[in-house]
C-alpha atoms as a PDB file:
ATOM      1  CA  UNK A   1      -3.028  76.419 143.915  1.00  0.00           C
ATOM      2  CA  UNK A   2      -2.947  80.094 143.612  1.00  0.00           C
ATOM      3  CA  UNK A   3      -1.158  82.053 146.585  1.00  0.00           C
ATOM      4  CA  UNK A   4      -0.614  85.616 146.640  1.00  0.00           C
ATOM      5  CA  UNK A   5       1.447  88.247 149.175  1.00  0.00           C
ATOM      6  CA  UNK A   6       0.700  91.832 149.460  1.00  0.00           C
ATOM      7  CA  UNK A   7       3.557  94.131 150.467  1.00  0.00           C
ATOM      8  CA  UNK A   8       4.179  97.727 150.087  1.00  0.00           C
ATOM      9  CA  UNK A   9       1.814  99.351 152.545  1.00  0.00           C
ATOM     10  CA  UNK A  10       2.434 101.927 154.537  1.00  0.00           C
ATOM     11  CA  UNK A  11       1.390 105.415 156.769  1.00  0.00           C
ATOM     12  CA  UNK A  12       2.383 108.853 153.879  1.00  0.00           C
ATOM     13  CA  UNK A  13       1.625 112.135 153.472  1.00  0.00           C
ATOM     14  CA  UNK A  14      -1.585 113.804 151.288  1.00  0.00           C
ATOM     15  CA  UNK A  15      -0.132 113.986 147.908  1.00  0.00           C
ATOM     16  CA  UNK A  16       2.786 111.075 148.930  1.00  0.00           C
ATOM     17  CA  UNK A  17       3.419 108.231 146.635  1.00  0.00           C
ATOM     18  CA  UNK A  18       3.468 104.290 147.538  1.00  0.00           C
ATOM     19  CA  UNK A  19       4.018 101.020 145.309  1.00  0.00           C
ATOM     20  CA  UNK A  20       2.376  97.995 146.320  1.00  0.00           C
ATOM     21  CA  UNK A  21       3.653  94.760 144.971  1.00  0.00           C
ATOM     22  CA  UNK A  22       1.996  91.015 145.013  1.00  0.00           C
ATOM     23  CA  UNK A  23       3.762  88.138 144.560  1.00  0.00           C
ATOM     24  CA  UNK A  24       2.226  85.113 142.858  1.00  0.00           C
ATOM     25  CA  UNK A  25       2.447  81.241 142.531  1.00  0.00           C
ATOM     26  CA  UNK A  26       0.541  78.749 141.063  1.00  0.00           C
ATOM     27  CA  UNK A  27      -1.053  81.121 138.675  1.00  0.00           C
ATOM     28  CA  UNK A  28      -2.204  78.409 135.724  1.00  0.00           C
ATOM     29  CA  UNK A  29      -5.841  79.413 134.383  1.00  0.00           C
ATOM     30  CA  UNK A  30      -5.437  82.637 135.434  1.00  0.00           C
ATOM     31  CA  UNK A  31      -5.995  85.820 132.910  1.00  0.00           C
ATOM     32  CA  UNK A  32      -5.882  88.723 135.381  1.00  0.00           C
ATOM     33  CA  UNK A  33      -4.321  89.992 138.395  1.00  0.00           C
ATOM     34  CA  UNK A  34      -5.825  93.160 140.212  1.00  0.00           C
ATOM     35  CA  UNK A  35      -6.389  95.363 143.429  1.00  0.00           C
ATOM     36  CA  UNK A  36      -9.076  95.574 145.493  1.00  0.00           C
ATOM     37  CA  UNK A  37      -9.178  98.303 148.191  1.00  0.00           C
ATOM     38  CA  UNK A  38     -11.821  98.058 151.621  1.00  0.00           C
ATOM     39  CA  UNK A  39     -12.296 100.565 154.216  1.00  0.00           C
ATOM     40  CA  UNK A  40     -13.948 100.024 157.744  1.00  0.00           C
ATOM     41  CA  UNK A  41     -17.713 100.407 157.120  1.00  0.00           C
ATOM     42  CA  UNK A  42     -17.474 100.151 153.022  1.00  0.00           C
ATOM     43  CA  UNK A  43     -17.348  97.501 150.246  1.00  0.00           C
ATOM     44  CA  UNK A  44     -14.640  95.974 149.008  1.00  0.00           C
ATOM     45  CA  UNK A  45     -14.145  97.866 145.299  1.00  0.00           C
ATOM     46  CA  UNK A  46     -12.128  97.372 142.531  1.00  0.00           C
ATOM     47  CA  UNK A  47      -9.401  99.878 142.205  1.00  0.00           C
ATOM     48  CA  UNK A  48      -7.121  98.177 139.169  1.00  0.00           C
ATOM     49  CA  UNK A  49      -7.369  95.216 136.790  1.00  0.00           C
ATOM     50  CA  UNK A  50      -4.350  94.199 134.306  1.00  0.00           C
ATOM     51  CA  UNK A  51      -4.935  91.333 132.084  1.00  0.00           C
ATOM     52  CA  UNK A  52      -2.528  88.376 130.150  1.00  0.00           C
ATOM     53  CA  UNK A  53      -3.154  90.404 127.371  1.00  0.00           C
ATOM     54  CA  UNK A  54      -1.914  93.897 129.389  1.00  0.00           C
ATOM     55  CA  UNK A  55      -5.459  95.316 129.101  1.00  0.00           C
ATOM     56  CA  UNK A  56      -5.932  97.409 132.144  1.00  0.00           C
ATOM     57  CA  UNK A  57      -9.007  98.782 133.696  1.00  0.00           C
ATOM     58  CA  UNK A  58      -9.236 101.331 136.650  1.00  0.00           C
ATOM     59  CA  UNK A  59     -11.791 102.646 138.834  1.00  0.00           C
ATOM     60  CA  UNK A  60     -12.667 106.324 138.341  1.00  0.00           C
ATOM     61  CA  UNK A  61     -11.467 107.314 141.728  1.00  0.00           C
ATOM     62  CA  UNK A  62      -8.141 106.251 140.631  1.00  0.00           C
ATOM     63  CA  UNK A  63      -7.453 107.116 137.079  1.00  0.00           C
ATOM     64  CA  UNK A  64      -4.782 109.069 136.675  1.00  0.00           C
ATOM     65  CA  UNK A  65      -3.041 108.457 139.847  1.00  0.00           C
ATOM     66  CA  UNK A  66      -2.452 104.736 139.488  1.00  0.00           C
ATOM     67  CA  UNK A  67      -0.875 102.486 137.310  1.00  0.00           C
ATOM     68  CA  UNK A  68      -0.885  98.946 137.368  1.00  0.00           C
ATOM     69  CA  UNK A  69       1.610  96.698 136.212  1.00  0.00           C
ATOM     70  CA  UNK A  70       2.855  93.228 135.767  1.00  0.00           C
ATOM     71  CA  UNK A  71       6.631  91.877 136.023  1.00  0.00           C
ATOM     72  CA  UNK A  72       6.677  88.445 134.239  1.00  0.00           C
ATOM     73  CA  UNK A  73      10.319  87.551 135.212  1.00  0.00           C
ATOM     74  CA  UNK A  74       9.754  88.269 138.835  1.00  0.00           C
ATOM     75  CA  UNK A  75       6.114  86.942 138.985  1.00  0.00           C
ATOM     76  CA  UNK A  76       4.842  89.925 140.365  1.00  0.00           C
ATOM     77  CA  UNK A  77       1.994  92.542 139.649  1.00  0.00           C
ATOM     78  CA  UNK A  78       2.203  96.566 141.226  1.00  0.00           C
ATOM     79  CA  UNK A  79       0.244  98.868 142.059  1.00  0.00           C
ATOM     80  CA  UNK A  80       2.207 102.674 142.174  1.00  0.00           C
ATOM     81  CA  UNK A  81      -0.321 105.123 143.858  1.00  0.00           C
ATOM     82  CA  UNK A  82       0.729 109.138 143.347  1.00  0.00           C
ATOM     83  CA  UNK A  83      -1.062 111.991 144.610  1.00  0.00           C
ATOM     84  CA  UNK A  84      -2.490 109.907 147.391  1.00  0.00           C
ATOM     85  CA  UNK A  85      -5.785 111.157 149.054  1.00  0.00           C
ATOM     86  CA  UNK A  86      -7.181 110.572 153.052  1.00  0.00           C
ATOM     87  CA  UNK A  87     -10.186 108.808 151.182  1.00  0.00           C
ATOM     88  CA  UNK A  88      -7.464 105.986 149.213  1.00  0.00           C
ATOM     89  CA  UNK A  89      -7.201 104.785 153.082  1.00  0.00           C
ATOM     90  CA  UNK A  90      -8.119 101.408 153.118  1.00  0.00           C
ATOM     91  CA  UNK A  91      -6.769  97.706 153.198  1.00  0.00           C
ATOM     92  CA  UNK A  92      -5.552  96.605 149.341  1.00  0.00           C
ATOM     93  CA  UNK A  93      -5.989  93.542 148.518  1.00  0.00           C
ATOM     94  CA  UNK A  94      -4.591  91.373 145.908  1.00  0.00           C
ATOM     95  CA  UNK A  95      -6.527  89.283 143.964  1.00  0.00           C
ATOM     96  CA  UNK A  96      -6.097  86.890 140.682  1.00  0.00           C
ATOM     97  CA  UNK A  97      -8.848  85.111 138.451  1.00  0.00           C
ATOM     98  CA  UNK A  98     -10.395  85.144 134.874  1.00  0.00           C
ATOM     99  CA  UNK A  99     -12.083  88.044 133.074  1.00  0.00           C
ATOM    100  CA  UNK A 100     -14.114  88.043 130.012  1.00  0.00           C
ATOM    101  CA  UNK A 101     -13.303  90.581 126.959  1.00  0.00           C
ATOM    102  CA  UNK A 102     -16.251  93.229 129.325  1.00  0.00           C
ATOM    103  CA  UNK A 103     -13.988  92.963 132.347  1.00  0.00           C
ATOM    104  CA  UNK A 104     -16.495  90.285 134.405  1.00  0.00           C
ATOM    105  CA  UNK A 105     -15.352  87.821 136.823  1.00  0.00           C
ATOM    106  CA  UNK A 106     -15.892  83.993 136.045  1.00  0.00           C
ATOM    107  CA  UNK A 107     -14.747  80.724 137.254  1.00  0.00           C
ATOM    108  CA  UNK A 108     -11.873  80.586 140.251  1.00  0.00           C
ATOM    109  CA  UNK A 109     -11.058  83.645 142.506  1.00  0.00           C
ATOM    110  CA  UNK A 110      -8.267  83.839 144.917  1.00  0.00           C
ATOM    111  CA  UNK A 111      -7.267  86.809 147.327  1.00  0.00           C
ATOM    112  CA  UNK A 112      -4.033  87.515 149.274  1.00  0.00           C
ATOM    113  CA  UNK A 113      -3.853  88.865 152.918  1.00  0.00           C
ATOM    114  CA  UNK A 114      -3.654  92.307 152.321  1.00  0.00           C
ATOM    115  CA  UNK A 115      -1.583  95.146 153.095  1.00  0.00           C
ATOM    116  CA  UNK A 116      -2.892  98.620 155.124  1.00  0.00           C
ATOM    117  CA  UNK A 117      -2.333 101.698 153.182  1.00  0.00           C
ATOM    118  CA  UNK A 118      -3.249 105.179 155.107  1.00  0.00           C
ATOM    119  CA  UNK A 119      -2.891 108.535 154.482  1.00  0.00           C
ATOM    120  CA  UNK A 120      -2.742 111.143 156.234  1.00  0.00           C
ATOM    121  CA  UNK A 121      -4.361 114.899 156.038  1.00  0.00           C
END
């Protein structure tokens, strides 16, 4: 029901900027689009959560540097990444489910493809 597409990713610079974008369909019972970033050898971690209600959360390595946001006329949820780091290197994927008011996951969970995002030193 849900489908998402990552786009956006890209080879920059240390201190370069990108902003990924996923497009979504289907998203009834959904409450919250985020990213997820994986590297080769490490888990999969949260980087960014926005909810219905435009509560965000972010992961500590991020804070500062991204923002997420949500585009309700376009169906679309970003991710703009400044001051990019060799350690944000990883795959980004999109995902969409349900959150509770403490930010766990419940119920349905759906994932797009991803999109590689690497920077260099």
């Amino acid at each position: 029901q849900v489908q998402l597409v990552e786009s956006g990713g890209g080879l920059v610079q240390a201190g370069g900027s990108l902003r990924l974008a996923c497009v979504a369909s289907g998203r009834v019972g959904i409450n919250a689009m985020g990213w997820y970033r994986q590297a080769p050898g490490k888990q999969r971690e949260l980087v960014a959560v926005i909810t219905d209600s435009e509560r965000t959360n972010y992961a500590d390595s991020v804070k500062g540097r991204f923002t997420i946001s949500r585009d309700n006329a376009n169906n679309t949820v970003y991710l703009q990444m400044n001051s990019l780091k060799p350690e944000d290197t990883a795959v980004y994927y999109c995902n969409a489910g349900r959150r509770t008011i403490s930010w766990a996951k419940y119920g349905a969970d759906y994932w797009g493809q991803g999109t590689q995002v690497t920077v260099s030193s």
